[in-house]
Protein backbone atom coordinates (compact mmCIF):
# COMPACT_ATOMS: atom_id res chain seq x y z
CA UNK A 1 -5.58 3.11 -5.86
CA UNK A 2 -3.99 5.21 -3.06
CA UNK A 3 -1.69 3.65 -0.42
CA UNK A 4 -0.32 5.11 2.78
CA UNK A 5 3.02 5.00 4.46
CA UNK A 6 2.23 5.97 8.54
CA UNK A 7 3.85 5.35 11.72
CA UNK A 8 5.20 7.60 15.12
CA UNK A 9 8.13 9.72 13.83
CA UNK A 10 11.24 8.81 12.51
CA UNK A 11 10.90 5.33 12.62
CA UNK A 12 12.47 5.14 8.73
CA UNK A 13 8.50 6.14 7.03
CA UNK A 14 9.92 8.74 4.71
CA UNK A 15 13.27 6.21 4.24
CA UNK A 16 10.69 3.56 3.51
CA UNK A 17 8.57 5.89 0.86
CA UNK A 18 11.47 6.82 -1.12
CA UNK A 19 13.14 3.43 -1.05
CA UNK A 20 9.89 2.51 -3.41
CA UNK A 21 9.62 6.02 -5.27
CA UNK A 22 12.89 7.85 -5.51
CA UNK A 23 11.11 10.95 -5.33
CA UNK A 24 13.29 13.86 -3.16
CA UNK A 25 11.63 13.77 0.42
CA UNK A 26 13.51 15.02 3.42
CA UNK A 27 14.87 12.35 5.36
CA UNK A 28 16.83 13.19 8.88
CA UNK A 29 17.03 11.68 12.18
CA UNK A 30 14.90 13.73 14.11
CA UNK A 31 10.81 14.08 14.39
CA UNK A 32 8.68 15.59 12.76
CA UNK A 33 10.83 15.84 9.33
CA UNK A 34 7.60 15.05 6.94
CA UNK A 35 4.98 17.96 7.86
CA UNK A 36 2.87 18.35 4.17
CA UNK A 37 2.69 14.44 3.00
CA UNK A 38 4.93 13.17 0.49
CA UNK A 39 3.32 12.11 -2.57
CA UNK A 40 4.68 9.73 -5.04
CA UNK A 41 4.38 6.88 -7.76
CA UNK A 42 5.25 3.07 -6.58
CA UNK A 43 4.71 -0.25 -7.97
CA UNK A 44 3.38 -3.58 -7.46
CA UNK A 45 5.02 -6.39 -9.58
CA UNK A 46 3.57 -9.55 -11.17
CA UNK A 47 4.38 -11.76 -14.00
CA UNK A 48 4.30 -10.48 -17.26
CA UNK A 49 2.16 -12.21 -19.77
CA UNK A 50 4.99 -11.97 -22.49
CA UNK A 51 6.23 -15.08 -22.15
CA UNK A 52 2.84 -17.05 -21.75
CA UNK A 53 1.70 -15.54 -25.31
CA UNK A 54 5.18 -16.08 -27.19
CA UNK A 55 5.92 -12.11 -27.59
CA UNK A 56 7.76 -9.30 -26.63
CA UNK A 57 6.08 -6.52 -24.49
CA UNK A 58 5.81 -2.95 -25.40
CA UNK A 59 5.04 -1.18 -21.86
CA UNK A 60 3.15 2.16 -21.71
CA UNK A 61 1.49 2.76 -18.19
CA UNK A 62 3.79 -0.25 -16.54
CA UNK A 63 7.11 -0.88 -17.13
CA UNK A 64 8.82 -4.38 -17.74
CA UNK A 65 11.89 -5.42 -16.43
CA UNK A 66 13.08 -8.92 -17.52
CA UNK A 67 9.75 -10.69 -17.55
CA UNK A 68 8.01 -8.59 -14.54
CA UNK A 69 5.47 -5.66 -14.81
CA UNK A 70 5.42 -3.03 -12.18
CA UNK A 71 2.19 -1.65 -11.85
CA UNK A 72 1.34 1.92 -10.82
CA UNK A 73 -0.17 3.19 -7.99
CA UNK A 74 0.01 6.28 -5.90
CA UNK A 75 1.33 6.02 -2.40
CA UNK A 76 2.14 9.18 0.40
CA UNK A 77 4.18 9.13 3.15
CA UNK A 78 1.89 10.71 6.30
CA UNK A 79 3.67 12.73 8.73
CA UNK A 80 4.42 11.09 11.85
CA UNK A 81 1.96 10.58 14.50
CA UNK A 82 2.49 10.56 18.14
CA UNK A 83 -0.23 9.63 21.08
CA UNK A 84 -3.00 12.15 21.71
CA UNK A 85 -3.27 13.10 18.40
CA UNK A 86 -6.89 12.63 17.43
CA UNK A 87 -6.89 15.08 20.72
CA UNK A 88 -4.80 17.79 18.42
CA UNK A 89 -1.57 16.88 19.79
CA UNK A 90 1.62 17.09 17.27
CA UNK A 91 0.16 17.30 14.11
CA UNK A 92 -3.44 16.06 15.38
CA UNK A 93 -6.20 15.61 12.96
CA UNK A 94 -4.04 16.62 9.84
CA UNK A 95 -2.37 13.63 10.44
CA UNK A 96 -5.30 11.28 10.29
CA UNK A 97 -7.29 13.13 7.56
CA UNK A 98 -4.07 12.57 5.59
CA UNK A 99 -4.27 8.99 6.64
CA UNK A 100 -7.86 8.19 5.98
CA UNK A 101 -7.76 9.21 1.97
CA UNK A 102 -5.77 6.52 1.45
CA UNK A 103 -6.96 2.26 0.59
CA UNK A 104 -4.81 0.82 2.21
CA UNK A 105 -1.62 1.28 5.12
CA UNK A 106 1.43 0.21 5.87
CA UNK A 107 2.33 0.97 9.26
CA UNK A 108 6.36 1.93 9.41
CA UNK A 109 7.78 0.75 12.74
CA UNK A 110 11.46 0.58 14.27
CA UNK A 111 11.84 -3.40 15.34
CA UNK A 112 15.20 -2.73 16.59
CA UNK A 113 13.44 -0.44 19.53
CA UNK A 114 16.14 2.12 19.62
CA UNK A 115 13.84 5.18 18.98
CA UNK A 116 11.29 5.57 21.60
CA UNK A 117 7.92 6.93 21.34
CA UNK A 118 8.81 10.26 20.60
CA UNK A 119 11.20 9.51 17.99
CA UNK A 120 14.32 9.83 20.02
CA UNK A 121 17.33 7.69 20.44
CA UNK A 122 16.74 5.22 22.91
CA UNK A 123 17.28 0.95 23.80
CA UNK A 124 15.01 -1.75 24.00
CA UNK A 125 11.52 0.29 23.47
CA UNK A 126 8.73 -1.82 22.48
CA UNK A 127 7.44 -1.78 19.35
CA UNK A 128 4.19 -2.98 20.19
CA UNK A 129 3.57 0.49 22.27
CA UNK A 130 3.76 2.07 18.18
CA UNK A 131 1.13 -0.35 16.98
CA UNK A 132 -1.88 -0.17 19.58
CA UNK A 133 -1.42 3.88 19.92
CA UNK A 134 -1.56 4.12 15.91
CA UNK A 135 -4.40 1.85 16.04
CA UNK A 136 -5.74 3.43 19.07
CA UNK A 137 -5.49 7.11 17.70
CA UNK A 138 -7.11 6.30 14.14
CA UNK A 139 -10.11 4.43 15.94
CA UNK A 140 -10.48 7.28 18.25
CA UNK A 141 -10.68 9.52 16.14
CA UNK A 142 -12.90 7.92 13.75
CA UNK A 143 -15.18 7.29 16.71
CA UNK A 144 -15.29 11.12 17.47
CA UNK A 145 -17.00 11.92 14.10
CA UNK A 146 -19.48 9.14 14.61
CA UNK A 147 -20.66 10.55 17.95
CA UNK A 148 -20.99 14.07 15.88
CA UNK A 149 -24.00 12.42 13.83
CA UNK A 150 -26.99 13.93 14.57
CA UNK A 151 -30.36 11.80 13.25
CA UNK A 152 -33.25 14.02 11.48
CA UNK A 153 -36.82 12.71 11.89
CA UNK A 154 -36.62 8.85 10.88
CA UNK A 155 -33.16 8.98 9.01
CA UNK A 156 -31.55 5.82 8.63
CA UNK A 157 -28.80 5.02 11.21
CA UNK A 158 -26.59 3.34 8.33
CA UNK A 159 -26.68 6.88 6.08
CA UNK A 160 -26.48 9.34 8.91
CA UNK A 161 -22.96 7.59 9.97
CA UNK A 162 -22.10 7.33 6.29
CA UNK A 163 -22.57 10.81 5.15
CA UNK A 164 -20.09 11.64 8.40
CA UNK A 165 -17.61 9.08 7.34
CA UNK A 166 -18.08 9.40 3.66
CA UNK A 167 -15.21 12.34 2.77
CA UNK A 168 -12.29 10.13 4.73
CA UNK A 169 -13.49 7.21 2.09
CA UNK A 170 -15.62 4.87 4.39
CA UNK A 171 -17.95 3.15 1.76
CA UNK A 172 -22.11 2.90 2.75
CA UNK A 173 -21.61 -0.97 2.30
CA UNK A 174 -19.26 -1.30 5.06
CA UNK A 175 -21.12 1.41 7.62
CA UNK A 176 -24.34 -0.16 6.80
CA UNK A 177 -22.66 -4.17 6.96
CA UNK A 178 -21.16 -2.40 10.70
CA UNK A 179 -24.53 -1.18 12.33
CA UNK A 180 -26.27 -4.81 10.55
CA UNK A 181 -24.01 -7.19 12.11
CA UNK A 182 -23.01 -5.40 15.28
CA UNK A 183 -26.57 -5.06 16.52
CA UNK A 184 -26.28 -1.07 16.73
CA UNK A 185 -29.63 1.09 17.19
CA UNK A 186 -28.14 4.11 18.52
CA UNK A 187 -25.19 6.09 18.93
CA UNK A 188 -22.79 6.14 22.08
CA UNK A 189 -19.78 5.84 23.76
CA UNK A 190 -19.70 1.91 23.21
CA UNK A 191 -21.13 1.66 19.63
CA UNK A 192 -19.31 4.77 18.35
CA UNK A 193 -16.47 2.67 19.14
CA UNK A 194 -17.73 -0.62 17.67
CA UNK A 195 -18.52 1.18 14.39
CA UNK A 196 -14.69 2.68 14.16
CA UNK A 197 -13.05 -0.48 14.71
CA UNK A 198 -15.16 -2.28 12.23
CA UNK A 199 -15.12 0.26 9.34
CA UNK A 200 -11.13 0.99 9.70
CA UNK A 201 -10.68 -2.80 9.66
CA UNK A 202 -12.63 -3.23 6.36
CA UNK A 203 -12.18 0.13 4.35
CA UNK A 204 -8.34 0.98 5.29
CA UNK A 205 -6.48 -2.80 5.68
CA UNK A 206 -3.11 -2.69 7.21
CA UNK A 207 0.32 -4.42 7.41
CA UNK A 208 3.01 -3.76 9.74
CA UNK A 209 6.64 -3.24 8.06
CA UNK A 210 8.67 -4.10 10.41
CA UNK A 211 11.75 -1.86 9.62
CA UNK A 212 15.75 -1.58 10.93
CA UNK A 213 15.68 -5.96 10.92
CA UNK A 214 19.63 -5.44 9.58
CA UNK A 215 19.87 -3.07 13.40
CA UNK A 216 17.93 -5.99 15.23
CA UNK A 217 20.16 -7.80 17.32
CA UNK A 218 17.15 -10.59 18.66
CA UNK A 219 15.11 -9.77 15.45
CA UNK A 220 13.33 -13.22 15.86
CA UNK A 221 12.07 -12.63 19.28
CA UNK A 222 11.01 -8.97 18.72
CA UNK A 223 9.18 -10.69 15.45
CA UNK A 224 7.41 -13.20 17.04
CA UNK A 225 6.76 -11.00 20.20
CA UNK A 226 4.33 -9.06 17.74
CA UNK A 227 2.96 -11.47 15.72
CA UNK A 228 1.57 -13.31 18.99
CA UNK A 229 -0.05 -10.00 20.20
CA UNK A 230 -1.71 -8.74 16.74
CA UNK A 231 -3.37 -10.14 13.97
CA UNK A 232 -1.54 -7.22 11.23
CA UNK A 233 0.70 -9.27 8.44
CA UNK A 234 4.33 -8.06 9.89
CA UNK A 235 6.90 -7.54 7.17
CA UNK A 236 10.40 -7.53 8.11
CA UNK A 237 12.17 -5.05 6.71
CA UNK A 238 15.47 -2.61 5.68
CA UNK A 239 14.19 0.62 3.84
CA UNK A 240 18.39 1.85 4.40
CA UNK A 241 19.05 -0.70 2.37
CA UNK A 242 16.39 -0.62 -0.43
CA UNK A 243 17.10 2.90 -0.89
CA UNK A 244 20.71 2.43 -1.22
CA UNK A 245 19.92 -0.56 -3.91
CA UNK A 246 17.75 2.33 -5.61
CA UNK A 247 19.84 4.90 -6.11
CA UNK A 248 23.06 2.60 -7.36
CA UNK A 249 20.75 1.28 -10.02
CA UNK A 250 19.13 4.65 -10.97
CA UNK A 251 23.03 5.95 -11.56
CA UNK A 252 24.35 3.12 -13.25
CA UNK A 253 26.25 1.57 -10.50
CA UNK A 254 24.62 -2.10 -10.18
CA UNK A 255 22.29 -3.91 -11.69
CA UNK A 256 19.48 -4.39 -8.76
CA UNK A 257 16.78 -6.68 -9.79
CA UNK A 258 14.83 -9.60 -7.78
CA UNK A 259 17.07 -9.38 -4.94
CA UNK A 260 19.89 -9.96 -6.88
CA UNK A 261 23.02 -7.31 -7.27
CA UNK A 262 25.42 -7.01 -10.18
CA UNK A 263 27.91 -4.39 -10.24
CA UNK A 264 28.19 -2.40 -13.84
CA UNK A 265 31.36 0.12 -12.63
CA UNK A 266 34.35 0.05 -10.69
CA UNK A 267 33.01 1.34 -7.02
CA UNK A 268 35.50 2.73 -5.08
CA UNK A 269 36.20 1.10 -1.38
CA UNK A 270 32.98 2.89 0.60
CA UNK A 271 30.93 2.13 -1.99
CA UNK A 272 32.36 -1.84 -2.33
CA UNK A 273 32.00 -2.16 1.44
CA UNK A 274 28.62 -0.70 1.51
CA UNK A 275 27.13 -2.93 -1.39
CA UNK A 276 28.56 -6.33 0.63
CA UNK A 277 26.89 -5.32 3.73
CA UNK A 278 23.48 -4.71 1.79
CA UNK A 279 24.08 -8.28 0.12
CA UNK A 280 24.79 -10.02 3.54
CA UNK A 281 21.78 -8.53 4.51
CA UNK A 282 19.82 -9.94 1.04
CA UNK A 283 21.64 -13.42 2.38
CA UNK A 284 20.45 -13.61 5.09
CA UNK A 285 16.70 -12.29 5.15
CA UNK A 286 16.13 -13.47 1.12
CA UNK A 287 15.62 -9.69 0.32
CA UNK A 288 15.11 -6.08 2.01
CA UNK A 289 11.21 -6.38 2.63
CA UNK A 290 10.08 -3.44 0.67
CA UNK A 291 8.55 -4.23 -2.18
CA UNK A 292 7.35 -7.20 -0.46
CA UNK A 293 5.53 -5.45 2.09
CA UNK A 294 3.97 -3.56 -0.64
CA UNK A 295 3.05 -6.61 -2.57
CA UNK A 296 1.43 -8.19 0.40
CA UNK A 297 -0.68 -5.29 1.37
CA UNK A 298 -2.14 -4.97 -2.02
CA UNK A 299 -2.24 -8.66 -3.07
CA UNK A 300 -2.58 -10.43 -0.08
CA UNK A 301 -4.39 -8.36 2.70
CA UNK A 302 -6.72 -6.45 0.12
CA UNK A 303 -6.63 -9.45 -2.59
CA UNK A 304 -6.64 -6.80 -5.48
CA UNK A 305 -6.12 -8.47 -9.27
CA UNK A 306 -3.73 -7.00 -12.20
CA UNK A 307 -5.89 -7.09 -15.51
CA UNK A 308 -4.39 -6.01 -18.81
CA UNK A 309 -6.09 -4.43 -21.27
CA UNK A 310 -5.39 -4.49 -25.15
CA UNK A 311 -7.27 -3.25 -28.42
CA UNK A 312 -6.49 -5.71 -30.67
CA UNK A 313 -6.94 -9.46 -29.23
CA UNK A 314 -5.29 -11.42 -31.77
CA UNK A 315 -1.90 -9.05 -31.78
CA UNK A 316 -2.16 -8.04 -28.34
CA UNK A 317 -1.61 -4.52 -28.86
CA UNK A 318 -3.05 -1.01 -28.42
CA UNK A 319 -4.32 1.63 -31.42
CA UNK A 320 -0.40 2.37 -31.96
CA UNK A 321 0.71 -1.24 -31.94
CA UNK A 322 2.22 -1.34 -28.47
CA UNK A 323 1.74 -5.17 -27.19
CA UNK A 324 0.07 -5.89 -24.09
CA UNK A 325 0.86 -2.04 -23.03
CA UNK A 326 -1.29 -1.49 -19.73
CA UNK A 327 -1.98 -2.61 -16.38
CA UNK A 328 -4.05 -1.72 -13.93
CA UNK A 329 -4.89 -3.05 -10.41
CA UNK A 330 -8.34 -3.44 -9.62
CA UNK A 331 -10.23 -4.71 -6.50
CA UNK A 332 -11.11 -8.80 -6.35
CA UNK A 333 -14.67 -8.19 -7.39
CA UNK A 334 -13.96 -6.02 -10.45
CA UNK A 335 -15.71 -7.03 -13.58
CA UNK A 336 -14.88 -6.14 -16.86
CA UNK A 337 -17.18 -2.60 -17.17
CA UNK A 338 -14.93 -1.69 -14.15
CA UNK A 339 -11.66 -1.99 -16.39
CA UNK A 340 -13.31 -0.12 -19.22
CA UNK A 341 -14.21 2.91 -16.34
CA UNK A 342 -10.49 2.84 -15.64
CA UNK A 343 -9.42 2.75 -19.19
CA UNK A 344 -11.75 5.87 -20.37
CA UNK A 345 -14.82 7.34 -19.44
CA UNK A 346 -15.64 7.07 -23.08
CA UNK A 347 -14.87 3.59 -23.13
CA UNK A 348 -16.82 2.73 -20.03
CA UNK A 349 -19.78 4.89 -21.90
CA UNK A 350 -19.86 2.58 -24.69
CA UNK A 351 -19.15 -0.38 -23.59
CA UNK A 352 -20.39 -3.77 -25.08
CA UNK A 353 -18.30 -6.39 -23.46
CA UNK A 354 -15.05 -7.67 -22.81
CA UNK A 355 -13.16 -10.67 -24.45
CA UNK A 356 -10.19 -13.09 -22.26
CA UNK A 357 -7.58 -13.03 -24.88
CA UNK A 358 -6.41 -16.35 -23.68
CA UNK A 359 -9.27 -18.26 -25.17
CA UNK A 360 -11.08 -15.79 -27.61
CA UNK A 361 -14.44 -15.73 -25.74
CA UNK A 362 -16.78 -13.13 -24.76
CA UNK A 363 -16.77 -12.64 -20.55
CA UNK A 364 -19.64 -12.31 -18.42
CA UNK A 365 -20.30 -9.02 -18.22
CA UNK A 366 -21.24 -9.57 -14.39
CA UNK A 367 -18.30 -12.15 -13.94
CA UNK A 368 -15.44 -10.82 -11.63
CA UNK A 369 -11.76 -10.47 -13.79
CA UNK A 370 -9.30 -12.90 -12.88
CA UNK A 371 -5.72 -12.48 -11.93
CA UNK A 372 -3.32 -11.52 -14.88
CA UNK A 373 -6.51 -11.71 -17.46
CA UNK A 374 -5.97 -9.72 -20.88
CA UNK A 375 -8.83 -8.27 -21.89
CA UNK A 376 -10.26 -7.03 -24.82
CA UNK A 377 -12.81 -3.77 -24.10
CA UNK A 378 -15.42 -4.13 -26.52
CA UNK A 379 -17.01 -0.64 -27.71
């Protein structure tokens, strides 16, 4: 599973990216700092089984940290777009192929409206202006391939649009579910546009992460300003201060887990005063927003599933005797010979069935997984 981090320029995207990766992007305060997309590792986080089944955990693809798995998946940080782009402007259609290869978005904006649409230093610029143009620019441009389709003798509508949209990861089910319901017979200005707006909507979900809330003096009103004008979960959000979290826990400063902080070394006074402004900020908003925004993109917007997968059903464990070692996130109708094609080809080649470890019985082969099932891969 592939996520993308997009958004205008510097609006906090590549601030945002790291604060979940801690991979070595540039980050400055001027546009156009991410050219080549940053590409990294980030997690999701559910509840361990561990507890549930009376053991310990021995993590191999997804670590555990006091009773909560974080589950891979790869995410990239898109350089920033600016209006006119599906016309070539700024970094035009590299930008939005970049975007499109992706499952899933997270749209990076500035709530505190002091960068304006060009990424400069500014008051009071509405954020809503950064949400219709991204929308606007990936549905144009989307739409401008469709109109490219050109039909050959009697070739279906549905695979003519599909074999356009197909290498920026449209599925057929969605183009063909598009032309079905929205009545389309041919191709023009109007339905070009129909199609685009139904296939992004359906193949590349997004939330808005509302970033900068700790800069927001009337962060309520800018909040609900946006939430009454689109229908995009909003995420309120401090990347600044995940980040900073981050990298005092990755050298041994603090202690950062769920939302909580507890210093390990004496800090000198910057580094004390800078830790009680990030908790104020915890205080007051219940946490910085990132992983949450994450979490809500791939478990609530897309309603993806975390399955585990074992060898051994009774112990839990994998051919070297790690217990309950992998996770994986799969898509909500994901049946068991799904998990064995993400285990191994080999696996998926041979497989026989699947058993829940939970009650020791075989699963429908057709049945969809549930939520935090263990599963045995039968080969």
């Amino acid at each position: 599973m592939k996520v993308g981090i997009i958004g205008r320029t510097n609006v906090g995207k590549s601030t945002f990216f790291k604060a979940l990766t801690l991979e070595d992007v540039q980050i400055e305060d001027r546009p156009f700092t991410t050219i080549e997309p940053n590409r990294g590792i980030a997690y999701v986080t559910v509840k361990c089984p561990e507890k549930e089944f009376d053991t310990k955990c021995v993590p191999h693809n997804s670590p555990c940290v006091s009773g909560v798995r974080f589950v891979p998946l790869e995410i990239i940080d898109v350089a920033g777009l600016i209006e006119g782009a599906n016309e070539g402007k700024g970094l035009g259609n590299k930008f939005l192929s970049d975007a499109m290869e992706v499952d899933g978005l997270i749209q990076v904006i500035d709530i505190s409206g002091k960068t304006d649409g060009t990424g400069n230093q500014t008051i009071n610029y509405d954020s809503k202006r950064d949400v219709e143009m991204v929308r606007k620019e990936l549905k144009l441009w989307v739409k401008s391939i469709i109109l490219r389709v050109k039909l050959h003798g009697t070739e279906d509508l549905s695979e003519a649009v599909y074999k356009a949209l197909s290498g920026i990861k449209f599925s057929f089910n969605t183009v063909k579910e598009a032309i079905k319901n929205l009545n389309i017979k041919t191709l023009d200005e109007s339905s070009a546009e129909l199609i685009s707006d139904y296939v992004l909507s359906r193949d590349k979900p997004m939330i808005i992460a509302a970033n900068k809330m700790d800069a927001t003096e009337n962060l309520k009103e800018r909040l609900e300003d946006l939430k009454s004008n689109f229908e995009y979960p909003i995420i309120s959000c401090s990347a600044a201060a995940e980040l900073t979290l981050k990298e005092a826990s990755k050298h041994g400063f603090i202690d950062y887990y769920d939302d909580s902080i507890k210093i390990k070394r004496d800090l000198n006074r910057e580094q004390i005063k800078a830790i009680d402004i990030i908790s104020k900020i915890i205080k007051k908003h219940g946490n910085t927003g990132v992983q949450q925004a994450l979490n809500e993109l791939v478990f609530g917007l897309m309603k993806n599933k975390v399955v585990f997968t074992v060898e051994d059903e009774k112990k839990l464990s994998d051919g070297r005797g790690r217990i309950l070692p992998d996770a994986y996130i799969v898509n909500q109708n994901a049946t068991p010979r799904d998990v064995a094609e993400l285990v191994h080809s080999e696996i998926a080649k041979n497989y026989r069935g699947a058993i829940d470890c939970r009650n020791g019985l075989k699963v429908k082969n057709d049945e969809p997984i549930k939520n935090c099932q263990v599963l045995k891969i039968i080969v």
